[in-house]
PDB file of N, CA and C in Angstrom:
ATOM      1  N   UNK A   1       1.238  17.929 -30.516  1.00  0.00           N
ATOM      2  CA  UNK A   1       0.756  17.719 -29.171  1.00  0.00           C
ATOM      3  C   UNK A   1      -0.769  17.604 -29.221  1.00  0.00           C
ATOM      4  N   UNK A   2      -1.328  16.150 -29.284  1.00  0.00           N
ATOM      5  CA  UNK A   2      -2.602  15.941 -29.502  1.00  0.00           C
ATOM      6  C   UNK A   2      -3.321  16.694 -28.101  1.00  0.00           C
ATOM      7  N   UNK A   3      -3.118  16.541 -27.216  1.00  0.00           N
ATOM      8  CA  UNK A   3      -3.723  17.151 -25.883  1.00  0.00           C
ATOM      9  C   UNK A   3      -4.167  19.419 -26.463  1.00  0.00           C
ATOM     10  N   UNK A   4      -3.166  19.207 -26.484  1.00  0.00           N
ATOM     11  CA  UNK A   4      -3.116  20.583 -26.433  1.00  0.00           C
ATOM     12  C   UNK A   4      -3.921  20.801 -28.174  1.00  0.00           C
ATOM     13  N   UNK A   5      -4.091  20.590 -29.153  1.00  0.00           N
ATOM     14  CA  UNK A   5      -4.744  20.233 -30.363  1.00  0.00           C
ATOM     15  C   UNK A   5      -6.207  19.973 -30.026  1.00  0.00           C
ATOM     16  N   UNK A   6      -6.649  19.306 -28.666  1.00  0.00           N
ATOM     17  CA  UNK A   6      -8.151  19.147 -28.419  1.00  0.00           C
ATOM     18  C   UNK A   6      -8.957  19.577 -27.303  1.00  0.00           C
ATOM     19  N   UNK A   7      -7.141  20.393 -26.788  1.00  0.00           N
ATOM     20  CA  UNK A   7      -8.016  21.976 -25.842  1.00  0.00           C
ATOM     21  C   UNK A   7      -8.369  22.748 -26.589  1.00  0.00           C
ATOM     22  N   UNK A   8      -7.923  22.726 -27.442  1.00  0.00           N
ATOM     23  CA  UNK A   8      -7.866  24.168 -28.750  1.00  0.00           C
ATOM     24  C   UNK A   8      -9.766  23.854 -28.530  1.00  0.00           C
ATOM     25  N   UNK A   9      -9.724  23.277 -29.356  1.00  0.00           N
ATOM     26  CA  UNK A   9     -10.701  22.810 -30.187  1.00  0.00           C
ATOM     27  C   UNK A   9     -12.133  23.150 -29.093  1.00  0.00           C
ATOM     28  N   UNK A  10     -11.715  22.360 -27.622  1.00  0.00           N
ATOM     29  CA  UNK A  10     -12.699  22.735 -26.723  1.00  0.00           C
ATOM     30  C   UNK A  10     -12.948  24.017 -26.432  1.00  0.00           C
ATOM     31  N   UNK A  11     -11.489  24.992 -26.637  1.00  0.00           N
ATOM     32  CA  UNK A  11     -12.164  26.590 -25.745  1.00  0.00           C
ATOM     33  C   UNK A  11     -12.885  27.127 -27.252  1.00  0.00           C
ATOM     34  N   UNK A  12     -12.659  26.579 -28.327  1.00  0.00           N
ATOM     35  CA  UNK A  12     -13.217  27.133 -29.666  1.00  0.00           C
ATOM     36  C   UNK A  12     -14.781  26.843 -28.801  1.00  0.00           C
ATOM     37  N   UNK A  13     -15.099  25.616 -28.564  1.00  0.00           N
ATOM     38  CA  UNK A  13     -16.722  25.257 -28.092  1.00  0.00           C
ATOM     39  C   UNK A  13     -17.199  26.007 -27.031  1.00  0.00           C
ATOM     40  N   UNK A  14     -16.365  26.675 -26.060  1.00  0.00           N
ATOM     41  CA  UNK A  14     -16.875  27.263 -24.820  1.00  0.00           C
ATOM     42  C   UNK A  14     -17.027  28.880 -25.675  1.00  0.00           C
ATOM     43  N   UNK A  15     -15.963  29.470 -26.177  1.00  0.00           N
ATOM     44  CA  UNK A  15     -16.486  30.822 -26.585  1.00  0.00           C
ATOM     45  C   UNK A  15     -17.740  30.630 -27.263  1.00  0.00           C
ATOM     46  N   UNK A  16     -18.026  29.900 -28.396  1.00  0.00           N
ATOM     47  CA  UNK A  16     -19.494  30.045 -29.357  1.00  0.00           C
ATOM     48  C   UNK A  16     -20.322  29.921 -27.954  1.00  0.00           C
ATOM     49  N   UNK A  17     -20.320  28.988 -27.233  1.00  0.00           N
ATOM     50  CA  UNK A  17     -21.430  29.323 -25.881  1.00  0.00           C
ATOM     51  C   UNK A  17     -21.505  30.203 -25.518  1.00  0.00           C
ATOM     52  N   UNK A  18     -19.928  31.260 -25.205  1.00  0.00           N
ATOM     53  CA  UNK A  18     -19.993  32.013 -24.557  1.00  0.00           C
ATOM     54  C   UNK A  18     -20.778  33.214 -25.018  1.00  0.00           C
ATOM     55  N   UNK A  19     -20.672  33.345 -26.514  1.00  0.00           N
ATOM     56  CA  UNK A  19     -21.189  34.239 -27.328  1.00  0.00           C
ATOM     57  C   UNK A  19     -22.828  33.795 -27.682  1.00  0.00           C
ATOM     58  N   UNK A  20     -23.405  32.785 -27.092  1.00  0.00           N
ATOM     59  CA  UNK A  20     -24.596  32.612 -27.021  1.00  0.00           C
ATOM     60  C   UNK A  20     -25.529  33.230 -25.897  1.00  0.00           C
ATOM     61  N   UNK A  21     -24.543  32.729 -24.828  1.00  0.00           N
ATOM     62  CA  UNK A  21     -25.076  33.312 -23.367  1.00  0.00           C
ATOM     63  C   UNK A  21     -25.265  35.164 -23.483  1.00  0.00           C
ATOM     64  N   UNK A  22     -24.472  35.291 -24.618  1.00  0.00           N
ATOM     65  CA  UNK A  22     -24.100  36.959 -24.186  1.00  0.00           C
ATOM     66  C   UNK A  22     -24.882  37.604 -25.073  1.00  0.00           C
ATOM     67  N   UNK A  23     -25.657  36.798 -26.225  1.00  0.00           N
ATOM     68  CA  UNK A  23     -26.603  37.087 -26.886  1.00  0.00           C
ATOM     69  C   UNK A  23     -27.945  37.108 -26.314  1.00  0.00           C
ATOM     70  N   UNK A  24     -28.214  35.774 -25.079  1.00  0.00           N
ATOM     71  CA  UNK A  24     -29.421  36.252 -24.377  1.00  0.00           C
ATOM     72  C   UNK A  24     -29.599  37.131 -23.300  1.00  0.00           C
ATOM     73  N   UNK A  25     -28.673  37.548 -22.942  1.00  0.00           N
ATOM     74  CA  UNK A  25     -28.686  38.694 -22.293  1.00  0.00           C
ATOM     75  C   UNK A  25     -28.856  39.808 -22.868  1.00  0.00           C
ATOM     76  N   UNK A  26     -28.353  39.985 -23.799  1.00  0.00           N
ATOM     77  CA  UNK A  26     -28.427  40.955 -24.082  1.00  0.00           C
ATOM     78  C   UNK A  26     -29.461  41.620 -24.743  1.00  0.00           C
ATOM     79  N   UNK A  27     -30.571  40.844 -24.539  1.00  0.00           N
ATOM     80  CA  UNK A  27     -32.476  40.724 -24.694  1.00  0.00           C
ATOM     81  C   UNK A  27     -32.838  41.493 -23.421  1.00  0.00           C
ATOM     82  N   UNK A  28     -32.024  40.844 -22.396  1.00  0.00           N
ATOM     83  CA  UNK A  28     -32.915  41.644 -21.109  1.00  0.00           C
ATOM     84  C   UNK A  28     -32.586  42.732 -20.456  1.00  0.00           C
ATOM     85  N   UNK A  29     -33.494  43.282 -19.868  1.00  0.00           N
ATOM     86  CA  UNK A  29     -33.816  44.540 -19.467  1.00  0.00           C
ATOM     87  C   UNK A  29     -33.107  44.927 -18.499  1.00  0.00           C
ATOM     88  N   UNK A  30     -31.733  45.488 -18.770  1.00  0.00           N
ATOM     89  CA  UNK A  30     -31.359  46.128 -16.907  1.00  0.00           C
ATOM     90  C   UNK A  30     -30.805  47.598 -16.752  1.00  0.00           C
ATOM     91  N   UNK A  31     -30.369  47.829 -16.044  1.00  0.00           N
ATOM     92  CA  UNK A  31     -30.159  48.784 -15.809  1.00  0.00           C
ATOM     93  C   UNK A  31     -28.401  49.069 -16.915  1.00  0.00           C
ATOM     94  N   UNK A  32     -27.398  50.518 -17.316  1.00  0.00           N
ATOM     95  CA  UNK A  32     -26.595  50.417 -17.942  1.00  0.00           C
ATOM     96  C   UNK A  32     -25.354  49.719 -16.979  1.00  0.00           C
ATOM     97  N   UNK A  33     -25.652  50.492 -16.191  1.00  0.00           N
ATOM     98  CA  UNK A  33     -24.889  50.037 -15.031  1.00  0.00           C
ATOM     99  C   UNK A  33     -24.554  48.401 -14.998  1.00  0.00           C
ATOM    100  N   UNK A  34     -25.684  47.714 -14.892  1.00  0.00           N
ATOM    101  CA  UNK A  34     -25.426  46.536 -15.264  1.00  0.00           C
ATOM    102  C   UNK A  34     -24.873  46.068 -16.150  1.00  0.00           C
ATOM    103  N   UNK A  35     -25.393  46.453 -16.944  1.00  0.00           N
ATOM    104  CA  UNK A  35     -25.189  45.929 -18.934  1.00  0.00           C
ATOM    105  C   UNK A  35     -23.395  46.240 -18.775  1.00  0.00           C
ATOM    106  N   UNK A  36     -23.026  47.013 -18.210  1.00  0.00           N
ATOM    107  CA  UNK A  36     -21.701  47.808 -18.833  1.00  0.00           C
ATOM    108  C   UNK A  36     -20.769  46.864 -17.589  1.00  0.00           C
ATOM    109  N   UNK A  37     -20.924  46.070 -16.724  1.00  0.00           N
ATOM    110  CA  UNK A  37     -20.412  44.904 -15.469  1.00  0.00           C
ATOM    111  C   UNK A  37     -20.968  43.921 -16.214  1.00  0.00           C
ATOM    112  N   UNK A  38     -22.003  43.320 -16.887  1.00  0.00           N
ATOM    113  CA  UNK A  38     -21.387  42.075 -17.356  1.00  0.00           C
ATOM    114  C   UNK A  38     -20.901  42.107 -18.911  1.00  0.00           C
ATOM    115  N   UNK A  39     -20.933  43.047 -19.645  1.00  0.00           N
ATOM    116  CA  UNK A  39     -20.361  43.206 -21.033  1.00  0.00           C
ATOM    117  C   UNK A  39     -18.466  43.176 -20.803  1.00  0.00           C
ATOM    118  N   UNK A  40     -18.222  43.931 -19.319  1.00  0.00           N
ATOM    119  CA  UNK A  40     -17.233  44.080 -19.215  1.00  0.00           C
ATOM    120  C   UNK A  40     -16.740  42.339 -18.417  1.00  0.00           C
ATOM    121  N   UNK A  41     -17.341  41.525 -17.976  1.00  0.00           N
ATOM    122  CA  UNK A  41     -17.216  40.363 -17.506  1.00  0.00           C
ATOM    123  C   UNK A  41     -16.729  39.275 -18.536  1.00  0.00           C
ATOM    124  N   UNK A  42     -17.920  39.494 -19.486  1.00  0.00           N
ATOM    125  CA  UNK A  42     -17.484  38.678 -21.258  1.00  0.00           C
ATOM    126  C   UNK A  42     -16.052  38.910 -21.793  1.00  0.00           C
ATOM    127  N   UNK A  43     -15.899  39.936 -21.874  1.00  0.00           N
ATOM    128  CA  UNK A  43     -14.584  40.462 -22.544  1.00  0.00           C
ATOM    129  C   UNK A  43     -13.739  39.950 -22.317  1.00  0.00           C
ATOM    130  N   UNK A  44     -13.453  40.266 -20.794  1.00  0.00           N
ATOM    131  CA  UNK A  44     -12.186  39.483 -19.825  1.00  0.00           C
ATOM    132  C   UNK A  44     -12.263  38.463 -20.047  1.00  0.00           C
ATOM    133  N   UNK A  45     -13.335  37.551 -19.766  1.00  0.00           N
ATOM    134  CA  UNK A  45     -13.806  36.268 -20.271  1.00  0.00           C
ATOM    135  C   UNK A  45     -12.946  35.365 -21.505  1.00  0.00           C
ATOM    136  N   UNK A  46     -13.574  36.500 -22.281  1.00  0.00           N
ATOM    137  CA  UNK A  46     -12.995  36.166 -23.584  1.00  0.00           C
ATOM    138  C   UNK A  46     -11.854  36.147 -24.008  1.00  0.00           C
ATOM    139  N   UNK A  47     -10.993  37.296 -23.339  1.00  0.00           N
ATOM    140  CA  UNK A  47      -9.628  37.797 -24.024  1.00  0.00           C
ATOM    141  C   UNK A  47      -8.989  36.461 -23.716  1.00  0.00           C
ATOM    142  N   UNK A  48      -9.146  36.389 -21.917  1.00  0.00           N
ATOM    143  CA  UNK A  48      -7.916  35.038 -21.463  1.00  0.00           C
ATOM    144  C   UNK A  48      -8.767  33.534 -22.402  1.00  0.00           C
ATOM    145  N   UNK A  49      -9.917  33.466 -23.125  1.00  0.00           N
ATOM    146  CA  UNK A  49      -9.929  32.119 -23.844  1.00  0.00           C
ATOM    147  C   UNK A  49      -9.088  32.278 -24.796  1.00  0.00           C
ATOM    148  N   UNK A  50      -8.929  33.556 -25.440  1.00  0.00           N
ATOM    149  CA  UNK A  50      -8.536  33.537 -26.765  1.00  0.00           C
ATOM    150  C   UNK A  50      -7.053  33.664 -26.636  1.00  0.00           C
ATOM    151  N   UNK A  51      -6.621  34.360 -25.332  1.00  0.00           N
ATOM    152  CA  UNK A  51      -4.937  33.937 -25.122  1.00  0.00           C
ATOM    153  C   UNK A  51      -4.045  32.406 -24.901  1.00  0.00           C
ATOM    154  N   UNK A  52      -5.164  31.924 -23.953  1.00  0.00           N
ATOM    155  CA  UNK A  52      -4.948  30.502 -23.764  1.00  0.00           C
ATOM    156  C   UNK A  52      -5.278  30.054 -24.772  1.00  0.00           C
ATOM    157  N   UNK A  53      -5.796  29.949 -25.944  1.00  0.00           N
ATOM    158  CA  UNK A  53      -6.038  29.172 -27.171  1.00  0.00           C
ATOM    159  C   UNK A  53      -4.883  29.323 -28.117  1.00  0.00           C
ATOM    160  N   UNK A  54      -4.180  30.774 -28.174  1.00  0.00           N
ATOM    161  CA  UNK A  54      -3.307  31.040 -28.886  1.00  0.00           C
ATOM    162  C   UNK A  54      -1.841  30.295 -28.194  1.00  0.00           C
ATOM    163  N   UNK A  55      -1.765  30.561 -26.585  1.00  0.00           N
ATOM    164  CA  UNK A  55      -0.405  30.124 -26.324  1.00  0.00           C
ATOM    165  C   UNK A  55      -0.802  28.232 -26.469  1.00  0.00           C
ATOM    166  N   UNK A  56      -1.992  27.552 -26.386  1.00  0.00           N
ATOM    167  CA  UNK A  56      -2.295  26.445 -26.784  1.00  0.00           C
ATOM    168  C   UNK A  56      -1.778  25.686 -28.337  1.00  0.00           C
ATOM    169  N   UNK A  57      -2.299  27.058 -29.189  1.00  0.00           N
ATOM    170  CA  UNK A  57      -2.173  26.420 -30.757  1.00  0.00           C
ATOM    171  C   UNK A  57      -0.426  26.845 -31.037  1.00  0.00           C
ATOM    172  N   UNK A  58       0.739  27.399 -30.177  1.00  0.00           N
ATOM    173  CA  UNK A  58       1.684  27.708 -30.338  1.00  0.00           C
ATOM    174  C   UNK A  58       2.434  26.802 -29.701  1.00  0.00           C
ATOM    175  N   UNK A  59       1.860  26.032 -28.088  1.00  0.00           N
ATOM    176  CA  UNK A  59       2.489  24.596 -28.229  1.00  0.00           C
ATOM    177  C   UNK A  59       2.456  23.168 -28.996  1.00  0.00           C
ATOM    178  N   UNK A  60       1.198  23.479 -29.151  1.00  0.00           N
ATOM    179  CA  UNK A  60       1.028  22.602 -30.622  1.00  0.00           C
ATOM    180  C   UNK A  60       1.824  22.345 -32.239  1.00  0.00           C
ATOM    181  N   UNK A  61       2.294  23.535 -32.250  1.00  0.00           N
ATOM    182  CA  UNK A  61       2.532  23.610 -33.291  1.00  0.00           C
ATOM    183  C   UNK A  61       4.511  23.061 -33.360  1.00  0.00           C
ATOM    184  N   UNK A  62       5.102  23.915 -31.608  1.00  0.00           N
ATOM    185  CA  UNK A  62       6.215  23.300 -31.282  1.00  0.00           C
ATOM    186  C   UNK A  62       5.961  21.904 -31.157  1.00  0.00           C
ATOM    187  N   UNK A  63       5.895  21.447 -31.040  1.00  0.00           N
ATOM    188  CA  UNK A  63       5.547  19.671 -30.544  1.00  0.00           C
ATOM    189  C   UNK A  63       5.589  19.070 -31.898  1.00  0.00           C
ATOM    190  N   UNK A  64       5.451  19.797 -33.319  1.00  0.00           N
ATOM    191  CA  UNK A  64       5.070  19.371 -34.364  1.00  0.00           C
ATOM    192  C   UNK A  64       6.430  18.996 -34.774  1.00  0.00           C
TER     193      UNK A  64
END
């Protein structure tokens, strides 16, 4: 399933961003309170890319 083979590929490109964005933040100055609402924002973030990538690379692989 070429479609689903070049979502993969795209949420692979949005996490490395995502893990860029979360690197410049994490330069600036805020309060923990803060830090600990958007660290906890990334995560979530992250988990559902990396679920949708997995149930992605598992239709892919049916289709094969």
């Amino acid at each position: 399933m070429v479609a689903a083979e070049n979502a993969v590929r795209e949420l692979e490109q949005i996490q490395m961003a995502l893990v860029r964005v979360h690197a410049l933040l994490s330069h600036e100055t805020m309060s923990a309170s803060d830090r600990l609402h958007i660290d906890r924002y990334f995560d979530a973030f992250a988990s559902n890319l990396t679920g949708l990538e997995e149930y992605l690379r598992a239709m892919s692989s049916i289709g094969r």
